[in-house]
Each structure stands twice: as structure tokens, then as C-alpha cells.
Protein backbone atom coordinates (compact mmCIF):
# COMPACT_ATOMS: atom_id res chain seq x y z
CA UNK A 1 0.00 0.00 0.00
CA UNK A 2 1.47 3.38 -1.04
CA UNK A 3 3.31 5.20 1.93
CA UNK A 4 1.13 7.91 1.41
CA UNK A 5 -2.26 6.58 2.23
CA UNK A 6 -2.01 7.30 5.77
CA UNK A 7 -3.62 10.14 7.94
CA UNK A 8 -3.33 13.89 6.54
CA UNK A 9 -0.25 15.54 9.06
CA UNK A 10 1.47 18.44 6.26
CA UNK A 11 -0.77 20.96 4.49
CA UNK A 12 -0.31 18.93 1.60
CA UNK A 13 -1.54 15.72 2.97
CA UNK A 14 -4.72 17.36 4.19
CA UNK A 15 -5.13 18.70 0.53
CA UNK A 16 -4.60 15.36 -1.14
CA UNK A 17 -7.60 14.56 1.60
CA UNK A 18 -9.75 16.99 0.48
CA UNK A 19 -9.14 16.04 -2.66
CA UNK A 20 -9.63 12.67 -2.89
CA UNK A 21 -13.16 13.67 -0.60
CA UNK A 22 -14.40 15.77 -3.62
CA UNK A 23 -13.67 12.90 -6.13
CA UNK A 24 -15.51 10.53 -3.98
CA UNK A 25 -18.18 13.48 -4.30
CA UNK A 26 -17.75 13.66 -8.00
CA UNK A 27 -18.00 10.14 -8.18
CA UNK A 28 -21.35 9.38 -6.37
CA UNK A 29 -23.29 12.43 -8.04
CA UNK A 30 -23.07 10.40 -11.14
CA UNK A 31 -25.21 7.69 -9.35
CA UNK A 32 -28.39 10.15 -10.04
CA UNK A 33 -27.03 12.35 -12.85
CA UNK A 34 -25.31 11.92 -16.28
CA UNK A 35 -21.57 12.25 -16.44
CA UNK A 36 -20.32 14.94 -18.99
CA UNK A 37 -17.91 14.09 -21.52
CA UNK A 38 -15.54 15.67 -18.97
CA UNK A 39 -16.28 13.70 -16.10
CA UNK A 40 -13.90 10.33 -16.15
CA UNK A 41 -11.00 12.37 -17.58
CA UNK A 42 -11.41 15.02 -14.32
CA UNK A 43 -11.55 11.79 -12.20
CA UNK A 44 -8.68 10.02 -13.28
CA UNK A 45 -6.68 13.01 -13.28
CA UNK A 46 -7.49 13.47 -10.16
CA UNK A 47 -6.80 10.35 -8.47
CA UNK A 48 -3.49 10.23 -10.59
CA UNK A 49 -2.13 13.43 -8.70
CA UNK A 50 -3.53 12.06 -5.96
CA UNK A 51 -1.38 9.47 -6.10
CA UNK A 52 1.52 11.11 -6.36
CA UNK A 53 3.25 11.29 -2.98
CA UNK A 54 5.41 14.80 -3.70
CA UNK A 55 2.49 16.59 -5.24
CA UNK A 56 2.60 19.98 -4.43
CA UNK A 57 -0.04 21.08 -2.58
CA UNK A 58 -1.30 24.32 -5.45
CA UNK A 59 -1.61 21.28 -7.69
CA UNK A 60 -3.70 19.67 -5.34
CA UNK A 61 -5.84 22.77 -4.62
CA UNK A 62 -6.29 23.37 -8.52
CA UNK A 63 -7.35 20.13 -8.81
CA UNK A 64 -9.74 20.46 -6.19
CA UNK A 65 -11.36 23.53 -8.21
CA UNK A 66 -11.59 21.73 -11.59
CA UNK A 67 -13.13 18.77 -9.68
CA UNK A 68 -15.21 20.50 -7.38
CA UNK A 69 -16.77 23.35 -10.66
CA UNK A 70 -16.89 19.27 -13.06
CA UNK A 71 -19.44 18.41 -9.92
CA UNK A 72 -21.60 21.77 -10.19
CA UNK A 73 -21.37 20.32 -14.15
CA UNK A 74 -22.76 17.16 -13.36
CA UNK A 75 -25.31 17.62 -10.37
CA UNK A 76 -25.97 21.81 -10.85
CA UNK A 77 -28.85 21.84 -9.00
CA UNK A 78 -27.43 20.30 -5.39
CA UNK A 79 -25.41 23.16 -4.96
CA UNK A 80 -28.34 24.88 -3.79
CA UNK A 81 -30.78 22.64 -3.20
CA UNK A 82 -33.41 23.60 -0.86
CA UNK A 83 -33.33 20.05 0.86
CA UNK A 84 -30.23 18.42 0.10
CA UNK A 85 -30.01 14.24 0.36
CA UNK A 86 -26.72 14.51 1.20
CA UNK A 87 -25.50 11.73 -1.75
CA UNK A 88 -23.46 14.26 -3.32
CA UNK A 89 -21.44 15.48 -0.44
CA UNK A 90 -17.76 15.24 -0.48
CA UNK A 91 -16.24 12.52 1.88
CA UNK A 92 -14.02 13.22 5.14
CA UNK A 93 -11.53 11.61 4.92
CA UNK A 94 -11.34 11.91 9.11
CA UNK A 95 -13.98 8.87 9.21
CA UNK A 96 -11.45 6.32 7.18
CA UNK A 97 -8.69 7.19 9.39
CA UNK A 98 -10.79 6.64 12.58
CA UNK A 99 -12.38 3.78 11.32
CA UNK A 100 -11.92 0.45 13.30
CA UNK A 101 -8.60 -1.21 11.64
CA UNK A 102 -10.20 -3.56 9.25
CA UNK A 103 -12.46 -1.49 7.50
CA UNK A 104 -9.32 0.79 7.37
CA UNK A 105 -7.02 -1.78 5.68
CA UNK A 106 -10.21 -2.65 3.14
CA UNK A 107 -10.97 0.76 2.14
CA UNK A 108 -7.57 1.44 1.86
CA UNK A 109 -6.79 -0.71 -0.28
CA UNK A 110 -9.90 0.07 -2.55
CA UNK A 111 -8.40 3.44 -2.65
CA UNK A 112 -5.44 1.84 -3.34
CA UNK A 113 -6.78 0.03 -6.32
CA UNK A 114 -8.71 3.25 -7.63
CA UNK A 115 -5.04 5.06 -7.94
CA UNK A 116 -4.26 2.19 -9.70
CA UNK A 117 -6.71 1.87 -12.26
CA UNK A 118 -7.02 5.28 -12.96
CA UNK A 119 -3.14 5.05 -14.00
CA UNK A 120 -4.32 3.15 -17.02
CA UNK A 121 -6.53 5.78 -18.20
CA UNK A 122 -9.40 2.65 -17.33
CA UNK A 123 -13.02 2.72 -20.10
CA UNK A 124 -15.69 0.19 -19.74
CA UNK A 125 -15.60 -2.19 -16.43
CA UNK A 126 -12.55 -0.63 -14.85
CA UNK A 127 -13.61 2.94 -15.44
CA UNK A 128 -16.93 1.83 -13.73
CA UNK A 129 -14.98 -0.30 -10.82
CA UNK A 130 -13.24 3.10 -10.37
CA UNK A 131 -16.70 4.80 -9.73
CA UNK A 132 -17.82 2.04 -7.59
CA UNK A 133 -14.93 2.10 -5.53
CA UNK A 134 -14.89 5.91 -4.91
CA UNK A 135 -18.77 5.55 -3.79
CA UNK A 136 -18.22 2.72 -1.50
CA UNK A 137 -15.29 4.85 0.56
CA UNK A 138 -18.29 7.25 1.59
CA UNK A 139 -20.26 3.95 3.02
CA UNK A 140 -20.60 2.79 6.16
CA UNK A 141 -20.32 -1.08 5.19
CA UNK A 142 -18.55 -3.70 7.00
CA UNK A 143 -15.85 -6.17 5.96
CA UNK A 144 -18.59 -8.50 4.64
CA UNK A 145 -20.17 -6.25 2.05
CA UNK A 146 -16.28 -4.43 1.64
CA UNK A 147 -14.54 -7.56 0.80
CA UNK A 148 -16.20 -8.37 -2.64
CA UNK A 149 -15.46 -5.08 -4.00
CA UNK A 150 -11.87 -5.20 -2.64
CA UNK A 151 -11.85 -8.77 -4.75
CA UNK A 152 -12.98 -7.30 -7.74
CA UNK A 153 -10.63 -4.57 -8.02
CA UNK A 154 -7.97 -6.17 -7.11
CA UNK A 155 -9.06 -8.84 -10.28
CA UNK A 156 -9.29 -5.43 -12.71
CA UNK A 157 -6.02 -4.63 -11.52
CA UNK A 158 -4.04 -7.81 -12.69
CA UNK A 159 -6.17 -7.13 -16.36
């Protein structure tokens, strides 16, 4: 598991967090809503710097703003929605690191498993396990429902 997927201390560690919280954002909004033509190129590039352990923290924060304008893009109308669900909101990253140790370790390496899909610029059943996996961070599941998507995206990555 990379060395950097561990809890935010630097300012540039707690951007990477907020980052990766807005693609996990970006990623469920397209559960109701149609991706643009944008949308899996903003989320692979994202994830990509994400996983880049010296990425400066402006790159992170302009990533942030290109991910966080391709959500208004995809789900305009939650921005101000007069009674927000909630399925759109960015993830804090604070509830992975102070989860109990196994769900730790299985959404880690999920996360893991996004960075390493979205490496190979993923279309079709990868680009969709890269979704998935990016929603199922945000969910409060335990190790029995977390395991089979750990499975299957560790099976995309050997592809």
C-alpha cells in the first residue's frame, strides 16, 4: 500500500484529503445524474495526482477547483438545493482514518486500487470499478459487504 495513504499531518496531505473527498463526491453524483464528456477524464486526473506522494499542494488545490466546478457540471442543481439528500457530499476523509482497523485496511486498499486503475486511463468495467470504488469509501459497510469489492478490483487490476 502506497506510503502515502495514511492520515493527513502536512498541508499537503490534508489537501490530497480533500481532494480525494471531492472525487468521492464527483464520483457518487453520477449515481443520479449523467456524467459529462468531462467527467472520467477530471476523475482520473485526479486520483493520478492524488497518487503522487510529492504533489505539491497548489496542484492539489487546482485540482480540487476543476473537480469541485466538473461536480456543479454534473449535479448543478445540489449546490443549492433547498433540501439536500446529502448523496453528493464530499467525503471526510477523518472517518477512514478513525475507522476500526479492518475497515481501514479494506478501504484502503480500494483506494489503493482506484489510484491504480485510474493510472491506465481505465473505459468500460474498470472505469466503472473506479466509480464504484470511490462511492463505496463514503459507506458505512462492514468487511462483509467491503470484501467483494476489494476482490474485484484487485481482479481489474491484474487485467
Amino acid at each position: 500500500m502506497p506510503e502515502l495513504l495514511k492520515a493527513p499531518v502536512t498541508p499537503a496531505q490534508q489537501a490530497r484529503d480533500t481532494l480525494l473527498g471531492a472525487l468521492v463526491g464527483l464520483a457518487r453524483a453520477t449515481t443520479n445524474e449523467p456524467k459529462t464528456d468531462d467527467t472520467d477524464e477530471v476523475l482520473n486526473a485526479g486520483l493520478r495526482l492524488a497518487a503522487q506522494p510529492d504533489a505539491p499542494e497548489e496542484r492539489l488545490q487546482r485540482m480540487l477547483a476543476i473537480v469541485q466546478t466538473e461536480k456543479h457540471r454534473v449535479a448543478p442543481g445540489c449546490a443549492t438545493c433547498a433540501m439536500p439528500c446529502g448523496n453528493t457530499n464530499d467525503y471526510d476523509l477523518a472517518r477512514l482514518w478513525a475507522a476500526p482497523e479492518t475497515i481501514r485496511t479494506l478501504k484502503l486498499q480500494m483506494l489503493s486500487a482506484a489510484f491504480a486503475l485510474a493510472q491506465k486511463r481505465p473505459q468500460g468495467q474498470a472505469q466503472a470499478a473506479v466509480y464504484q470504488l470511490l462511492f463505496t469509501l463514503a459507506e458505512d459497510w462492514d468487511e462483509e459487504l467491503l470484501a467483494p469489492v476489494v476482490q474485484r478490483a484487485r481482479e481489474l487490476c491484474r487485467e
